[in-house]
N, C-alpha and C. Protein backbone atom coordinates (compact mmCIF):
# COMPACT_ATOMS: atom_id res chain seq x y z
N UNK A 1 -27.91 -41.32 -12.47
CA UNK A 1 -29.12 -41.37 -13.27
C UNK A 1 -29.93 -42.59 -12.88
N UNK A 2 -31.18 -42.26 -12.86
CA UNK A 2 -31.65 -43.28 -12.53
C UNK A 2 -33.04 -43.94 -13.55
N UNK A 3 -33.57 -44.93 -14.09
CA UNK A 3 -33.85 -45.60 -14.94
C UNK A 3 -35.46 -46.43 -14.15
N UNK A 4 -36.39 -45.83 -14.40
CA UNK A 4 -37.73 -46.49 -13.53
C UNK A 4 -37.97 -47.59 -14.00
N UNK A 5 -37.86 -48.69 -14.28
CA UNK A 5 -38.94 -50.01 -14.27
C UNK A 5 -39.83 -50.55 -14.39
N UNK A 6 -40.83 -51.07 -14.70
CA UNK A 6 -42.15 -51.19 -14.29
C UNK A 6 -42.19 -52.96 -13.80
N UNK A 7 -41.34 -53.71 -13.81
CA UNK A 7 -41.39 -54.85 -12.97
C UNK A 7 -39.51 -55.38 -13.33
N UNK A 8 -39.57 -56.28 -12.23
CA UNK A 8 -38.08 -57.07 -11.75
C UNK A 8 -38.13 -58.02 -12.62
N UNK A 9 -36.93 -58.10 -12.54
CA UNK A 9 -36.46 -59.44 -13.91
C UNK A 9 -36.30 -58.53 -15.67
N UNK A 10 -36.47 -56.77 -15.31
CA UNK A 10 -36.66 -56.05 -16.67
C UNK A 10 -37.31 -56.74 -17.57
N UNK A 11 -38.63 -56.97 -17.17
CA UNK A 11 -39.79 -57.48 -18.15
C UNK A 11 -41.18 -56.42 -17.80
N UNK A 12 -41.80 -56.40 -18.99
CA UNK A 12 -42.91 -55.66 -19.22
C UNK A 12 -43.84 -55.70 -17.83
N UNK A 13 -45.31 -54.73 -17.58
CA UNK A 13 -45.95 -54.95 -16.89
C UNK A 13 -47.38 -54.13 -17.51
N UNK A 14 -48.03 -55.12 -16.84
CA UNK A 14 -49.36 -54.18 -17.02
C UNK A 14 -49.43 -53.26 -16.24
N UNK A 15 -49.84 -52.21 -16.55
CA UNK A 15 -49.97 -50.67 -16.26
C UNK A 15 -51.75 -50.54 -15.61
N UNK A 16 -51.95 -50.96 -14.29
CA UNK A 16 -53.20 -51.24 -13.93
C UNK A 16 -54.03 -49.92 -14.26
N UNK A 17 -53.52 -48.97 -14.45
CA UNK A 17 -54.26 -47.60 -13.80
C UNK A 17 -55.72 -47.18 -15.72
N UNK A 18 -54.61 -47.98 -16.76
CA UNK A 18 -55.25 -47.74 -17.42
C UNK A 18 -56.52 -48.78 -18.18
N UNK A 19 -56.40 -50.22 -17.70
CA UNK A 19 -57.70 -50.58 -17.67
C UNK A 19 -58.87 -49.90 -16.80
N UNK A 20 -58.68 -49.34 -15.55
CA UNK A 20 -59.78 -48.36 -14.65
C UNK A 20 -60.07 -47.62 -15.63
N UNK A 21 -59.42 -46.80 -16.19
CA UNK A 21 -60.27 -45.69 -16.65
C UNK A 21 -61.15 -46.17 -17.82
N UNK A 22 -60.76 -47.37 -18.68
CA UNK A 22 -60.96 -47.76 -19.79
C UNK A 22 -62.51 -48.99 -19.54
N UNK A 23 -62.33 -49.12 -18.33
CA UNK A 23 -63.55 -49.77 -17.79
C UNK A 23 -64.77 -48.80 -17.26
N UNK A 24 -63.74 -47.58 -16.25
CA UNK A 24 -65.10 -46.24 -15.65
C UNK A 24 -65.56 -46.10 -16.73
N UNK A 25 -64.92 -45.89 -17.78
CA UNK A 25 -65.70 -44.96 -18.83
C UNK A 25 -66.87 -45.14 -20.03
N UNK A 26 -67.04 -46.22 -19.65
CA UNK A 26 -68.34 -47.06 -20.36
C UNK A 26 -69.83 -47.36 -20.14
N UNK A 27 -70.48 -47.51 -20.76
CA UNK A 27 -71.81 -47.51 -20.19
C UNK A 27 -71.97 -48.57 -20.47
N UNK A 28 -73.46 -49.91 -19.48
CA UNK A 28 -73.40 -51.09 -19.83
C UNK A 28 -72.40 -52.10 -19.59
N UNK A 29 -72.51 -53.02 -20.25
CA UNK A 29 -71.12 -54.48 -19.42
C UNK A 29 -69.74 -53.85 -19.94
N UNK A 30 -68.82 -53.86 -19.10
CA UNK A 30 -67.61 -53.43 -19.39
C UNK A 30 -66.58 -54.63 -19.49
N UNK A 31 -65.95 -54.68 -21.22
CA UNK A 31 -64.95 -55.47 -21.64
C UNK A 31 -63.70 -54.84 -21.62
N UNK A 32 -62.48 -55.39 -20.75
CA UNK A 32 -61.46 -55.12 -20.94
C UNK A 32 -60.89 -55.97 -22.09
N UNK A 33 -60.05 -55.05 -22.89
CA UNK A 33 -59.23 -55.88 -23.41
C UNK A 33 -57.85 -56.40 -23.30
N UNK A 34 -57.60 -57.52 -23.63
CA UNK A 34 -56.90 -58.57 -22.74
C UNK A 34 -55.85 -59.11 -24.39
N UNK A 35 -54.66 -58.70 -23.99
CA UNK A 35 -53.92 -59.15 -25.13
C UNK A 35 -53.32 -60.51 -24.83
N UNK A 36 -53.35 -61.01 -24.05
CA UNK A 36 -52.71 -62.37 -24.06
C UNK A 36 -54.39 -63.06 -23.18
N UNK A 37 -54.11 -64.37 -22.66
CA UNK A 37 -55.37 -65.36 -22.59
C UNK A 37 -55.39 -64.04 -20.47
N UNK A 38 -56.69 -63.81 -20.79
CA UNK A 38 -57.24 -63.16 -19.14
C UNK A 38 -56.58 -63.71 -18.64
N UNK A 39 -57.06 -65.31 -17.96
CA UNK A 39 -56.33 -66.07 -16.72
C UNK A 39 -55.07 -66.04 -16.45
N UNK A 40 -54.19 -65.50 -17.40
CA UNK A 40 -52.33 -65.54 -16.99
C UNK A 40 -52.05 -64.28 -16.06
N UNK A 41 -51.58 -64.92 -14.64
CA UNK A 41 -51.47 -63.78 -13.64
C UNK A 41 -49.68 -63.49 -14.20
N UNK A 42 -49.65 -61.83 -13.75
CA UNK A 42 -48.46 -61.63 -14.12
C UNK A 42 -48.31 -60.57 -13.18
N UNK A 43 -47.00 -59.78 -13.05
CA UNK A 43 -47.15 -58.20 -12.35
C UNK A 43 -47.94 -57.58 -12.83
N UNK A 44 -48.24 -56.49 -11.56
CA UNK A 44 -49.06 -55.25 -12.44
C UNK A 44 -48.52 -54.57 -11.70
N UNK A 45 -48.57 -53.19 -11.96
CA UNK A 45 -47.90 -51.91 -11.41
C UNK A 45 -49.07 -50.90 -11.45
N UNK A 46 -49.47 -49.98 -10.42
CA UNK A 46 -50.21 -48.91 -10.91
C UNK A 46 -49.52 -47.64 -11.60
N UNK A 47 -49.85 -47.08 -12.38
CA UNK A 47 -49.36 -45.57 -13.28
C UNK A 47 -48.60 -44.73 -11.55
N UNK A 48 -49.59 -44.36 -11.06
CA UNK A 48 -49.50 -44.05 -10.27
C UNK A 48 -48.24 -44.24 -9.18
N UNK A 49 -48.37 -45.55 -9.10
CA UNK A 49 -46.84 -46.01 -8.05
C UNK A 49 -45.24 -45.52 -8.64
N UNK A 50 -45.82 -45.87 -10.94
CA UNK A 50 -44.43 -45.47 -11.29
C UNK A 50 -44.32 -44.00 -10.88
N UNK A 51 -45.46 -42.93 -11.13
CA UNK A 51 -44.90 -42.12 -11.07
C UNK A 51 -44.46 -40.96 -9.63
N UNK A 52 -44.96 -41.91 -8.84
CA UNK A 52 -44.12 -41.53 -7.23
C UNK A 52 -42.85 -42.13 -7.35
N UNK A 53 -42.64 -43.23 -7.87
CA UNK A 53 -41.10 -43.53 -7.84
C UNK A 53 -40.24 -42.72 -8.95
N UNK A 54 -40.54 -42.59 -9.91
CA UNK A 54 -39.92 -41.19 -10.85
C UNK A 54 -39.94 -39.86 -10.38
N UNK A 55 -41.09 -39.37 -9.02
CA UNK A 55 -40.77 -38.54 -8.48
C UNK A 55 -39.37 -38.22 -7.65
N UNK A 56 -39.65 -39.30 -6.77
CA UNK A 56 -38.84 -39.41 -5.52
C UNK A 56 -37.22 -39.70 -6.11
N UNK A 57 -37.04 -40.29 -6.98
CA UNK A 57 -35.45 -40.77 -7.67
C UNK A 57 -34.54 -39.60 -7.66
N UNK A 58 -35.16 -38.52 -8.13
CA UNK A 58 -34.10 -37.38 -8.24
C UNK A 58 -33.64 -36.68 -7.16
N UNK A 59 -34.30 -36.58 -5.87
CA UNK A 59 -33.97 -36.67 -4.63
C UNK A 59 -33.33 -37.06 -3.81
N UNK A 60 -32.50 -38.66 -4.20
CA UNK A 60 -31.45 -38.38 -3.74
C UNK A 60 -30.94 -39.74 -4.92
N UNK A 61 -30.09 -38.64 -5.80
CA UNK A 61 -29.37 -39.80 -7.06
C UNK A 61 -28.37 -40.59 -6.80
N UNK A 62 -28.34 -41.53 -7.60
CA UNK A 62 -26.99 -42.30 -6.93
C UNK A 62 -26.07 -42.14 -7.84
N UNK A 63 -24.53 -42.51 -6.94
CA UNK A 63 -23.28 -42.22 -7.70
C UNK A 63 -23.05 -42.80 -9.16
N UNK A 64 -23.91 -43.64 -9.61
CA UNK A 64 -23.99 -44.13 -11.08
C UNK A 64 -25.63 -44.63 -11.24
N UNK A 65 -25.38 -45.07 -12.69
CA UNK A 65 -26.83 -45.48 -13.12
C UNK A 65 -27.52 -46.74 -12.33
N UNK A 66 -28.61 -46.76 -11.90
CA UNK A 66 -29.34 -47.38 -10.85
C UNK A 66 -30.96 -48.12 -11.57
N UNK A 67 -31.10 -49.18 -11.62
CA UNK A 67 -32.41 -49.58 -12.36
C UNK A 67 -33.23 -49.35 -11.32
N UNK A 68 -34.43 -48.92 -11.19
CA UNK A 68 -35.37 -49.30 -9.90
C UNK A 68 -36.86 -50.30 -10.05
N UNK A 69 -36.86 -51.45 -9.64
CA UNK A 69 -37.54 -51.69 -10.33
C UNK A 69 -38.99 -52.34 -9.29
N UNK A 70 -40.31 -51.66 -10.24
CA UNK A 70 -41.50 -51.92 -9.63
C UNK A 70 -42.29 -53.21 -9.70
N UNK A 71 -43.35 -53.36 -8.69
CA UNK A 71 -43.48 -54.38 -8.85
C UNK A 71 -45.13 -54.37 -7.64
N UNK A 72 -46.05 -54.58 -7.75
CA UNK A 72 -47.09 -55.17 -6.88
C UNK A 72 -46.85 -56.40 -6.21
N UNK A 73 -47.22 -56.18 -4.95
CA UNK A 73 -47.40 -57.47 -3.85
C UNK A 73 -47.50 -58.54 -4.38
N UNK A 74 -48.60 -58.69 -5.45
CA UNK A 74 -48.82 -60.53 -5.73
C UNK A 74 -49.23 -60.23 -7.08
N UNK A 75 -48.96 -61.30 -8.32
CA UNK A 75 -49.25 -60.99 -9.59
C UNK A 75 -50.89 -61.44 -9.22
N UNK A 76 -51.26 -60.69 -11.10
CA UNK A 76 -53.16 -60.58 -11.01
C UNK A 76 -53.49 -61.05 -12.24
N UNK A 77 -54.07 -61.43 -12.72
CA UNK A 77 -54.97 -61.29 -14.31
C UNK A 77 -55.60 -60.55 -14.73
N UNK A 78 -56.21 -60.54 -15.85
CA UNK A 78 -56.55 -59.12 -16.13
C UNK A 78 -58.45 -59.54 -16.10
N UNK A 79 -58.12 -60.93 -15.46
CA UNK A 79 -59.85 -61.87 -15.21
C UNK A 79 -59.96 -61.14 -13.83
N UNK A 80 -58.75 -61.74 -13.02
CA UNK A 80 -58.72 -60.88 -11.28
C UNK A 80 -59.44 -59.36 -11.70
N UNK A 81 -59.03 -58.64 -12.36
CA UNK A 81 -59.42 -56.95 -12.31
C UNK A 81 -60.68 -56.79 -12.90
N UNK A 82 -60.84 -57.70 -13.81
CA UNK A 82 -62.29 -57.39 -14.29
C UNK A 82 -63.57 -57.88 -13.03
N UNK A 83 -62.53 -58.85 -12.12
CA UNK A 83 -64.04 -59.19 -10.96
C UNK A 83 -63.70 -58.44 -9.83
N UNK A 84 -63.04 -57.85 -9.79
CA UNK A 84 -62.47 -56.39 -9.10
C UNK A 84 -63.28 -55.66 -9.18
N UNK A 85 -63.47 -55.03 -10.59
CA UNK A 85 -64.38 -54.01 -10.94
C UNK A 85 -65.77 -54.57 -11.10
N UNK A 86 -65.88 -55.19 -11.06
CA UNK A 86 -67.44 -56.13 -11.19
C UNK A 86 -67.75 -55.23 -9.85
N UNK A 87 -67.53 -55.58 -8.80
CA UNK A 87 -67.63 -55.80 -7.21
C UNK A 87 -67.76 -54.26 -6.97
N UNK A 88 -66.58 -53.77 -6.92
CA UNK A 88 -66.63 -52.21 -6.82
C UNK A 88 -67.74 -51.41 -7.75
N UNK A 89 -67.69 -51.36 -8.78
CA UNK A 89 -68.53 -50.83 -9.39
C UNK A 89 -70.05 -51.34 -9.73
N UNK A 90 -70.26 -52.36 -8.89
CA UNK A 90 -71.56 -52.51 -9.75
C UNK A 90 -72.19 -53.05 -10.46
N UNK A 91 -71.21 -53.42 -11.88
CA UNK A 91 -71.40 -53.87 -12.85
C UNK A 91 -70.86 -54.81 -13.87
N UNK A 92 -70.93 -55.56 -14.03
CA UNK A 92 -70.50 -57.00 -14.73
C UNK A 92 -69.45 -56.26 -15.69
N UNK A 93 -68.05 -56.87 -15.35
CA UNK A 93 -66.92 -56.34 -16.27
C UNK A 93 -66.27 -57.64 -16.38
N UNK A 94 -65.56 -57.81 -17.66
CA UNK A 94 -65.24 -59.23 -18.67
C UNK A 94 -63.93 -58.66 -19.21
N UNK A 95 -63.11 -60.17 -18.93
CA UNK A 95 -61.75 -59.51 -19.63
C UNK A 95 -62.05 -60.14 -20.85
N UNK A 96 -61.78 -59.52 -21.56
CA UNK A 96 -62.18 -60.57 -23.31
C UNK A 96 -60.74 -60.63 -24.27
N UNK A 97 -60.18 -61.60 -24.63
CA UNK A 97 -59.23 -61.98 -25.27
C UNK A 97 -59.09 -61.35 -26.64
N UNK A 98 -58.16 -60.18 -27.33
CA UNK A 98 -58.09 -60.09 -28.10
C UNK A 98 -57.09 -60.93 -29.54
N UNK A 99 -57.56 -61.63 -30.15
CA UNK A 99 -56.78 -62.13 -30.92
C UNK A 99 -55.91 -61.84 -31.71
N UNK A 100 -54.38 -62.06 -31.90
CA UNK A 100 -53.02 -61.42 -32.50
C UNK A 100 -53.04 -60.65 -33.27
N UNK A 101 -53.80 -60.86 -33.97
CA UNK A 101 -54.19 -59.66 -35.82
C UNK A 101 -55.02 -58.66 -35.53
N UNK A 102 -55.36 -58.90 -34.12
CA UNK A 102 -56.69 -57.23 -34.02
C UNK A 102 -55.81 -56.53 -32.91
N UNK A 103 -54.75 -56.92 -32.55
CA UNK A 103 -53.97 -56.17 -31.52
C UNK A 103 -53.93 -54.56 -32.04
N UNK A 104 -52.96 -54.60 -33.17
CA UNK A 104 -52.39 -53.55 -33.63
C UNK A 104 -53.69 -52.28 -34.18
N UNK A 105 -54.59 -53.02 -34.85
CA UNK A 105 -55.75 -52.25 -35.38
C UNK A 105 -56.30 -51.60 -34.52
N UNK A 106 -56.63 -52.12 -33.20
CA UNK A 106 -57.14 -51.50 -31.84
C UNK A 106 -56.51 -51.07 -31.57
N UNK A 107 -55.53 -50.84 -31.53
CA UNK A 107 -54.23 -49.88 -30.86
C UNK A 107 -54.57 -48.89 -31.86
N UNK A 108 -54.58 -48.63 -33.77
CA UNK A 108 -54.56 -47.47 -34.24
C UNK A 108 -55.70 -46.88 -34.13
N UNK A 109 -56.76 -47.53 -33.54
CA UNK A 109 -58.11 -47.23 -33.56
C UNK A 109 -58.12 -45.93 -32.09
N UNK A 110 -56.92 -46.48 -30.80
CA UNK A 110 -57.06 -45.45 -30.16
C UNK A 110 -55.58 -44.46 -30.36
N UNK A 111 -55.38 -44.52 -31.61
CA UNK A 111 -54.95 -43.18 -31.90
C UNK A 111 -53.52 -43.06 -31.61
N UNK A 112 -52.59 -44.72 -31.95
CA UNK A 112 -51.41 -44.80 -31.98
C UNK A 112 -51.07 -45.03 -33.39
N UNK A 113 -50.04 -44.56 -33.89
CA UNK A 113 -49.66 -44.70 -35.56
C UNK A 113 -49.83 -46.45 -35.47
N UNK A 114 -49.71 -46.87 -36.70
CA UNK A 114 -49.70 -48.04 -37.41
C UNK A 114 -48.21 -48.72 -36.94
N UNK A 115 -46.91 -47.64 -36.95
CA UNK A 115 -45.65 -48.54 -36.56
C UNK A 115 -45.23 -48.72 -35.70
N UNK A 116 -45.74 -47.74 -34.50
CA UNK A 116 -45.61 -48.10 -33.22
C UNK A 116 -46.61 -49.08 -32.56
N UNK A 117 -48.08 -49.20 -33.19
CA UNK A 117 -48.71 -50.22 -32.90
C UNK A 117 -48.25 -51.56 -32.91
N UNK A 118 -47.59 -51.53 -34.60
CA UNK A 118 -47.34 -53.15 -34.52
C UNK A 118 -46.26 -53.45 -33.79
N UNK A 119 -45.17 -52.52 -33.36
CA UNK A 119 -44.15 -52.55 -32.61
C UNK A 119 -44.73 -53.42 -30.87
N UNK A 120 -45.93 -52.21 -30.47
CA UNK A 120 -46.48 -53.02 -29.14
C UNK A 120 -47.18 -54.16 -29.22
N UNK A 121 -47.88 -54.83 -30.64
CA UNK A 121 -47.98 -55.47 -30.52
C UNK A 121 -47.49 -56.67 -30.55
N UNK A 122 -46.00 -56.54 -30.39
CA UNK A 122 -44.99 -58.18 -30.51
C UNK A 122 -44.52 -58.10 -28.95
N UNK A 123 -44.89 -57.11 -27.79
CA UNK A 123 -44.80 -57.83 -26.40
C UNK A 123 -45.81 -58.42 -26.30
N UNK A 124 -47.06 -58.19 -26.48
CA UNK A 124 -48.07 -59.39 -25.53
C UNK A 124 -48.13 -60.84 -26.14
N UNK A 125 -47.22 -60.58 -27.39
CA UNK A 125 -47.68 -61.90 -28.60
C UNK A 125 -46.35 -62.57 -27.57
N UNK A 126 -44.98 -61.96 -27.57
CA UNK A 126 -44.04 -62.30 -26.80
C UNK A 126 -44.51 -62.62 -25.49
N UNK A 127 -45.24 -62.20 -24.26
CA UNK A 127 -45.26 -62.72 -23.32
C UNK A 127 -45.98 -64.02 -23.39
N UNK A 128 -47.20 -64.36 -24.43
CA UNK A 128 -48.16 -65.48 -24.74
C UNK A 128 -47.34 -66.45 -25.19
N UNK A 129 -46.58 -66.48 -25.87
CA UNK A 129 -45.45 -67.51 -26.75
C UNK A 129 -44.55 -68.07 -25.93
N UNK A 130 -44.67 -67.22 -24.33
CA UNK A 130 -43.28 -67.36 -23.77
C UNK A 130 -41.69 -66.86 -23.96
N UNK A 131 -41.50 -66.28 -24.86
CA UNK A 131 -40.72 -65.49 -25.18
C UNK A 131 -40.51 -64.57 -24.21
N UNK A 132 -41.30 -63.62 -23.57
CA UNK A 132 -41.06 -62.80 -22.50
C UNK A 132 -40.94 -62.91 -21.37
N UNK A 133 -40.55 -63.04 -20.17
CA UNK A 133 -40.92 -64.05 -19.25
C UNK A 133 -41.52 -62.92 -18.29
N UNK A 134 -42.63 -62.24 -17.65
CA UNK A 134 -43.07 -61.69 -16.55
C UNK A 134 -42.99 -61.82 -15.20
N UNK A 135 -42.12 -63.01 -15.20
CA UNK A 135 -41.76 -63.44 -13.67
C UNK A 135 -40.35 -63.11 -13.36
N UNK A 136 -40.23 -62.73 -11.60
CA UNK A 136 -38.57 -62.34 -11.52
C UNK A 136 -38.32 -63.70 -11.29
């Protein structure tokens, strides 16, 4: 059996694929939102990469349980992606810092219950505190 990852050291990652869409899809200056301070580079993984590696795993399994774990070339910020998308697209995109108490509300706002919200919202509070560590 095998067990996908999204970064080494089994710590969280940003999931790049879904600030893109959350940036394409706007009209005017595009704010990402940024749960810990923009400038902290960390892994990122694209959606995408996990799910070629969740493809490919069952193809040839290994004799016991196997972690695999992902990881991008060089960590980024979520400041790096917003001048990413600046460049590519066109148009002035801003990572903007959301503060601890509006985490969870924005999360039910896009249509996650209330207990799994506040649940996600104690990793980014955890990676900001240091508690989590994002580095292998």
């Amino acid at each position: 059996m095998y067990v996908v990852a999204g970064v080494s050291g089994n710590t969280g990652s940003v999931f790049h694929g879904e600030h893109v869409r959350h940036a394409a899809g706007h009209e005017g200056p595009r704010h990402l939102p940024s749960f810990f301070d923009p400038e902290k580079k960390m892994p990122m993984v694209a959606t995408r990469d996990i799910g070629e590696a969740a493809v490919r795993a069952p193809l040839g399994p290994p004799g016991e349980t196997q972690v695999i774990e992902l990881a991008g070339p060089t960590e980024h910020s979520l400041a790096d992606a917003a001048r990413a998308y600046s460049r590519a697209m066109g148009k002035q995109s801003t990572a903007t810092r959301v503060p601890d108490e509006g985490i969870a509300p924005l999360l039910v706002q896009a249509g996650i219950s209330p207990s799994v919200a506040e649940l996600a919202r104690e990793m980014p509070v955890g990676i900001e505190k240091g508690i989590v560590n994002c580095h292998s």
